[in-house]
C-alpha atoms as a PDB file:
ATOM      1  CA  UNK A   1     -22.933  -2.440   8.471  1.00  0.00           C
ATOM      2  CA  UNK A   2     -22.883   0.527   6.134  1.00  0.00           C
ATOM      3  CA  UNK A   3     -25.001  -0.555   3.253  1.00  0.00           C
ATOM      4  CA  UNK A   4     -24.144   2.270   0.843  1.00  0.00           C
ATOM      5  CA  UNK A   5     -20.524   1.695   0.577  1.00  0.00           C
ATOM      6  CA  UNK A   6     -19.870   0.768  -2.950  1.00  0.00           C
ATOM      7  CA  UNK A   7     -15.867   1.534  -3.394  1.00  0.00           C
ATOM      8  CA  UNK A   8     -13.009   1.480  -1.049  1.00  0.00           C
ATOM      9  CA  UNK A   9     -10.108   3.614  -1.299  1.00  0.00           C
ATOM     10  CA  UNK A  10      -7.089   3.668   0.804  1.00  0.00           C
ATOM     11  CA  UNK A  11      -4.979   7.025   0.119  1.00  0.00           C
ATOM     12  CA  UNK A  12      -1.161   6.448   1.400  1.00  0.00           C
ATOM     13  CA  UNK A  13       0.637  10.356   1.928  1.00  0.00           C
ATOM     14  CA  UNK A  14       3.674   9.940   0.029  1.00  0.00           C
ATOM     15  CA  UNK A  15       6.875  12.204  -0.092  1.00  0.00           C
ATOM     16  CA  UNK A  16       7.265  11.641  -3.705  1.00  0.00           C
ATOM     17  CA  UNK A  17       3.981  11.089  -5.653  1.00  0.00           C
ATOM     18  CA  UNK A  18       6.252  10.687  -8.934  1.00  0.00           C
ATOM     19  CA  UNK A  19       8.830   7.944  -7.664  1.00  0.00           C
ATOM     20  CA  UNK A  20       6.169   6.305  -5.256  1.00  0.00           C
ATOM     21  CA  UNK A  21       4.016   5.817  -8.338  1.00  0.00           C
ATOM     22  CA  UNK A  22       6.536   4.646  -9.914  1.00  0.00           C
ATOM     23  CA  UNK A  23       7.504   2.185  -7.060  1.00  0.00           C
ATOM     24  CA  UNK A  24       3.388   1.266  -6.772  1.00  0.00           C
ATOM     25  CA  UNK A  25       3.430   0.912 -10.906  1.00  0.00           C
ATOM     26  CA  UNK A  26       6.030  -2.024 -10.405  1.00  0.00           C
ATOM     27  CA  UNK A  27       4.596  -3.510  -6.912  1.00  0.00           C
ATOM     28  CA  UNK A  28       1.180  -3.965  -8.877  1.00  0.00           C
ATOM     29  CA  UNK A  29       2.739  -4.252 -12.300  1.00  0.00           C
ATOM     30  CA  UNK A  30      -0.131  -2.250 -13.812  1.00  0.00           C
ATOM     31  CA  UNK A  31       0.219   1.638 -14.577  1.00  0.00           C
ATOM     32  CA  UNK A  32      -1.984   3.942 -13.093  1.00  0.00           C
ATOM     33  CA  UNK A  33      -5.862   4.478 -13.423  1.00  0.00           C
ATOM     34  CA  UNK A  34      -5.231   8.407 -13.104  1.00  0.00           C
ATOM     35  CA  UNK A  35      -1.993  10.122 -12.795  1.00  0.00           C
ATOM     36  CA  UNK A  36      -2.708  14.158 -12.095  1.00  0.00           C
ATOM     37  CA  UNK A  37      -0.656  16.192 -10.001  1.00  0.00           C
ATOM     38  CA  UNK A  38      -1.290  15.883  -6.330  1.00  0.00           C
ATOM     39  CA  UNK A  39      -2.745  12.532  -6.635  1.00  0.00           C
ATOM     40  CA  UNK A  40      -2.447   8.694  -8.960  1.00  0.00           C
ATOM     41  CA  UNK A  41      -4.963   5.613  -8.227  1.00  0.00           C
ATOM     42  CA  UNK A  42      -4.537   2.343  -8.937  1.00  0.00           C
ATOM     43  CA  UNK A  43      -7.294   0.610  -9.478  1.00  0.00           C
ATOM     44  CA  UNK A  44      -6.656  -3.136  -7.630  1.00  0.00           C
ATOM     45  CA  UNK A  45     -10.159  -4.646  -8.072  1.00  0.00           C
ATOM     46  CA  UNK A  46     -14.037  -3.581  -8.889  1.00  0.00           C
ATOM     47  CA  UNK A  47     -14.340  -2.001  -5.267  1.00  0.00           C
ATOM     48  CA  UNK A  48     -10.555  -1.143  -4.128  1.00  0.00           C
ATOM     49  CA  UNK A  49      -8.670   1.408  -5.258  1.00  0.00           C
ATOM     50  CA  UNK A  50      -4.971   2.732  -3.497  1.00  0.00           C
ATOM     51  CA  UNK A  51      -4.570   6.063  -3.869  1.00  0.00           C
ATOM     52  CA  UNK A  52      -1.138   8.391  -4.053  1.00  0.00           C
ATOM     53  CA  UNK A  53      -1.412  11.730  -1.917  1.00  0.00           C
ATOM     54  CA  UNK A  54       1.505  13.769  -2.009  1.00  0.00           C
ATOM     55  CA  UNK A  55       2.626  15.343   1.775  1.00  0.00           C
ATOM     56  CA  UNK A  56       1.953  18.624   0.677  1.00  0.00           C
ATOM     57  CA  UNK A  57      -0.920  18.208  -0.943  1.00  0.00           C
ATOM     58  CA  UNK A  58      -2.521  16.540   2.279  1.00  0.00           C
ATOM     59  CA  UNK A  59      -1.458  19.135   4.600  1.00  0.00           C
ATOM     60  CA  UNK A  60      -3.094  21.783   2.667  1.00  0.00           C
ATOM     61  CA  UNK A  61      -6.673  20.311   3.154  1.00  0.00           C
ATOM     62  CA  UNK A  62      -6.005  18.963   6.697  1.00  0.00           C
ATOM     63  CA  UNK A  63      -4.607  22.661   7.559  1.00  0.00           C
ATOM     64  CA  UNK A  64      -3.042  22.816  11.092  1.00  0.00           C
ATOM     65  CA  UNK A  65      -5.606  20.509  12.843  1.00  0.00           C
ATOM     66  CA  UNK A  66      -3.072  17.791  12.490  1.00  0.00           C
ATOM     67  CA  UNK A  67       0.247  17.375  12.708  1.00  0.00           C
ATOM     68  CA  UNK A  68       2.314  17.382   9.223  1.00  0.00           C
ATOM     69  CA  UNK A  69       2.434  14.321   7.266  1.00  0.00           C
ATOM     70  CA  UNK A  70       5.710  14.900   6.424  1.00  0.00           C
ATOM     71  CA  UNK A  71       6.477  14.268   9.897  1.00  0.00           C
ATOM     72  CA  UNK A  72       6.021  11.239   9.701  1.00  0.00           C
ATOM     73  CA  UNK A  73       7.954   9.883   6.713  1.00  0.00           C
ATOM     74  CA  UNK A  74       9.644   6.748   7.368  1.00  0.00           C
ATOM     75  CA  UNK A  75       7.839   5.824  10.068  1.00  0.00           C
ATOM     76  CA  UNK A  76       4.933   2.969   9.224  1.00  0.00           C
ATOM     77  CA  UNK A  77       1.704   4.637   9.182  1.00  0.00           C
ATOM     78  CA  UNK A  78      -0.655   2.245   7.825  1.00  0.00           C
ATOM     79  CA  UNK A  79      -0.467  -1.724   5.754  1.00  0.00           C
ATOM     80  CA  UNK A  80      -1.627  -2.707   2.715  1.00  0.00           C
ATOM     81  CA  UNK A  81      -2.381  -6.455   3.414  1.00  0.00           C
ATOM     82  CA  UNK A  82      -2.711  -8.346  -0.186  1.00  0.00           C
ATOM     83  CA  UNK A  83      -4.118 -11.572  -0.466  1.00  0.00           C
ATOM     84  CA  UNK A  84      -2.107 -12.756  -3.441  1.00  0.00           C
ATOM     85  CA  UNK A  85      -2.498 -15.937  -5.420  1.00  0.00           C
ATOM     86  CA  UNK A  86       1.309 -17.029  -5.338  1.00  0.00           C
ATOM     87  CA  UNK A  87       3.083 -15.379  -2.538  1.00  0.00           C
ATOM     88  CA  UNK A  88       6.554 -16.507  -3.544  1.00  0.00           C
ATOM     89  CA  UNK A  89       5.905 -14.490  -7.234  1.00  0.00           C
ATOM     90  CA  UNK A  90       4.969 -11.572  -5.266  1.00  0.00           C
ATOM     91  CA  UNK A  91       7.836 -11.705  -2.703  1.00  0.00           C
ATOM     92  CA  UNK A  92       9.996 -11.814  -5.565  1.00  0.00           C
ATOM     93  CA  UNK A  93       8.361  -8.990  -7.276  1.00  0.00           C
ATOM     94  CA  UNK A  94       8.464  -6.880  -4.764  1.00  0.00           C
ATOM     95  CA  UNK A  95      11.983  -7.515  -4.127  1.00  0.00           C
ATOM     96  CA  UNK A  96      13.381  -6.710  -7.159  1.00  0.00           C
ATOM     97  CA  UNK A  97      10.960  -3.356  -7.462  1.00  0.00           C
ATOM     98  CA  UNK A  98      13.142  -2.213  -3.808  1.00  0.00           C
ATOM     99  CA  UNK A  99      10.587  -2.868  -1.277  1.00  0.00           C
ATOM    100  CA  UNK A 100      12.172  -3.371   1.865  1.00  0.00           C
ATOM    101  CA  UNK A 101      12.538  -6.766   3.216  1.00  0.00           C
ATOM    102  CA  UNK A 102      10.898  -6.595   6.501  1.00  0.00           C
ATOM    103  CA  UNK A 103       9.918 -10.271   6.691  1.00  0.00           C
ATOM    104  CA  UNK A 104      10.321 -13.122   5.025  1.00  0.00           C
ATOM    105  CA  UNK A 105       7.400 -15.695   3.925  1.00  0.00           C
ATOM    106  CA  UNK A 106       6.179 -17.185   7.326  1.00  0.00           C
ATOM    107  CA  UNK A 107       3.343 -19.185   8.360  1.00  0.00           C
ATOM    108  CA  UNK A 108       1.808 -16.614  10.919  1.00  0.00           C
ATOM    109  CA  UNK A 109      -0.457 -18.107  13.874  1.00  0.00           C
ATOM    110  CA  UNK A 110      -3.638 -16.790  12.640  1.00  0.00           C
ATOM    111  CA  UNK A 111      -3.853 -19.336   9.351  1.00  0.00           C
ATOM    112  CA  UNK A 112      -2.053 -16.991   6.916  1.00  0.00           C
ATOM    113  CA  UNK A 113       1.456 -17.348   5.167  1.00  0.00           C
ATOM    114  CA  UNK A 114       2.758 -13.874   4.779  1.00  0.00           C
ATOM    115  CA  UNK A 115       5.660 -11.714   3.987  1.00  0.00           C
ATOM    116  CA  UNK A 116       6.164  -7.872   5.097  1.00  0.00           C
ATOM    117  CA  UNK A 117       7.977  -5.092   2.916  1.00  0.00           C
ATOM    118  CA  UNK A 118       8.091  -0.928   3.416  1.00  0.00           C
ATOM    119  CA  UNK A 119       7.663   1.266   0.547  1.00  0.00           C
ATOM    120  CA  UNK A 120      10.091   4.307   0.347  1.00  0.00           C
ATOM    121  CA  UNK A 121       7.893   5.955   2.732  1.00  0.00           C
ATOM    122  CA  UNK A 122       7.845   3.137   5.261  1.00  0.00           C
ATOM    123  CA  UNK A 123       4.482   2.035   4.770  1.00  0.00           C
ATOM    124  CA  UNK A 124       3.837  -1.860   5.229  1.00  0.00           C
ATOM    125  CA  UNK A 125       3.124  -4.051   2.687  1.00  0.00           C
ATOM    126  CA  UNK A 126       1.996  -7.539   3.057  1.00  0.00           C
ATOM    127  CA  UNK A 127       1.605 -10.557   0.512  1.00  0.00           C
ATOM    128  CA  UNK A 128      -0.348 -12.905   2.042  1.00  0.00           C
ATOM    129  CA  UNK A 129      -1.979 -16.232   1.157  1.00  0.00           C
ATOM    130  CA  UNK A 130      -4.707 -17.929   3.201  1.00  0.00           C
ATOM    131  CA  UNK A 131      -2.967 -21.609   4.812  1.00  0.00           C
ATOM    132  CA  UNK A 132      -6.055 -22.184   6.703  1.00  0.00           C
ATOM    133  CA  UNK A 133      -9.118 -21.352   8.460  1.00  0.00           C
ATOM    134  CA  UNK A 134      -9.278 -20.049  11.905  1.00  0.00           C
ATOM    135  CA  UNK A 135     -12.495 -20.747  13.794  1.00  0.00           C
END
């Protein structure tokens, strides 16, 4: 293990920083930590932070070693899997902020109950709350 880790951040490439901060504001019902051009963070707990990337902005640094990021709008590129206190408040929360319904609140196999939405720029997010251990 990587003992010098101290702070994960997870930075989603967004078409739209403005609207997808917007969209992120209501999801997490908390404004932003920072909110400068080219990038907002929320700050979720002591050692997680998501982070808002426009496109552009990305494809500048990354140059033309990889495709676009634009490219890939719509098209689920990573999932933000939330363990949540009380799924059914955040299935509801997220419905009414226009996440996309993707799947409703289901017992899964692997001891979770979840739920699946997309943000506007089809990236997955999931509510989920522990059922039960899996040895």
């Amino acid at each position: 293990m990587i003992s010098q880790i101290k702070l994960i951040e997870t930075i989603l490439y967004v078409n739209d920083q403005e609207a997808s901060c917007k969209f992120y504001q209501n999801i997490f019902r908390k404004a932003p930590d920072l909110n400068v051009p080219g990038m907002s963070e929320f700050n979720l707990s002591d050692n997680c932070k998501i982070g808002l990337m426009p496109n552009k902005g990305i494809a500048k640094i990354l140059a033309d070693k990889t495709p676009h990021p634009g490219s890939g709008s719509g098209i689920p590129r990573c999932e933000l899997y939330l363990y949540v206190d009380d799924i059914q408040i955040e299935f509801e929360n997220a419905t009414k902020s226009g996440a996309k319904l993707i799947s409703p609140i289901i017992d899964r196999d692997w001891g979770d109950k979840v739920c699946y939405f997309s943000d506007p720029d089809g990236h997955i997010i999931a509510f989920a709350k522990e059922i039960k251990k899996i040895n």
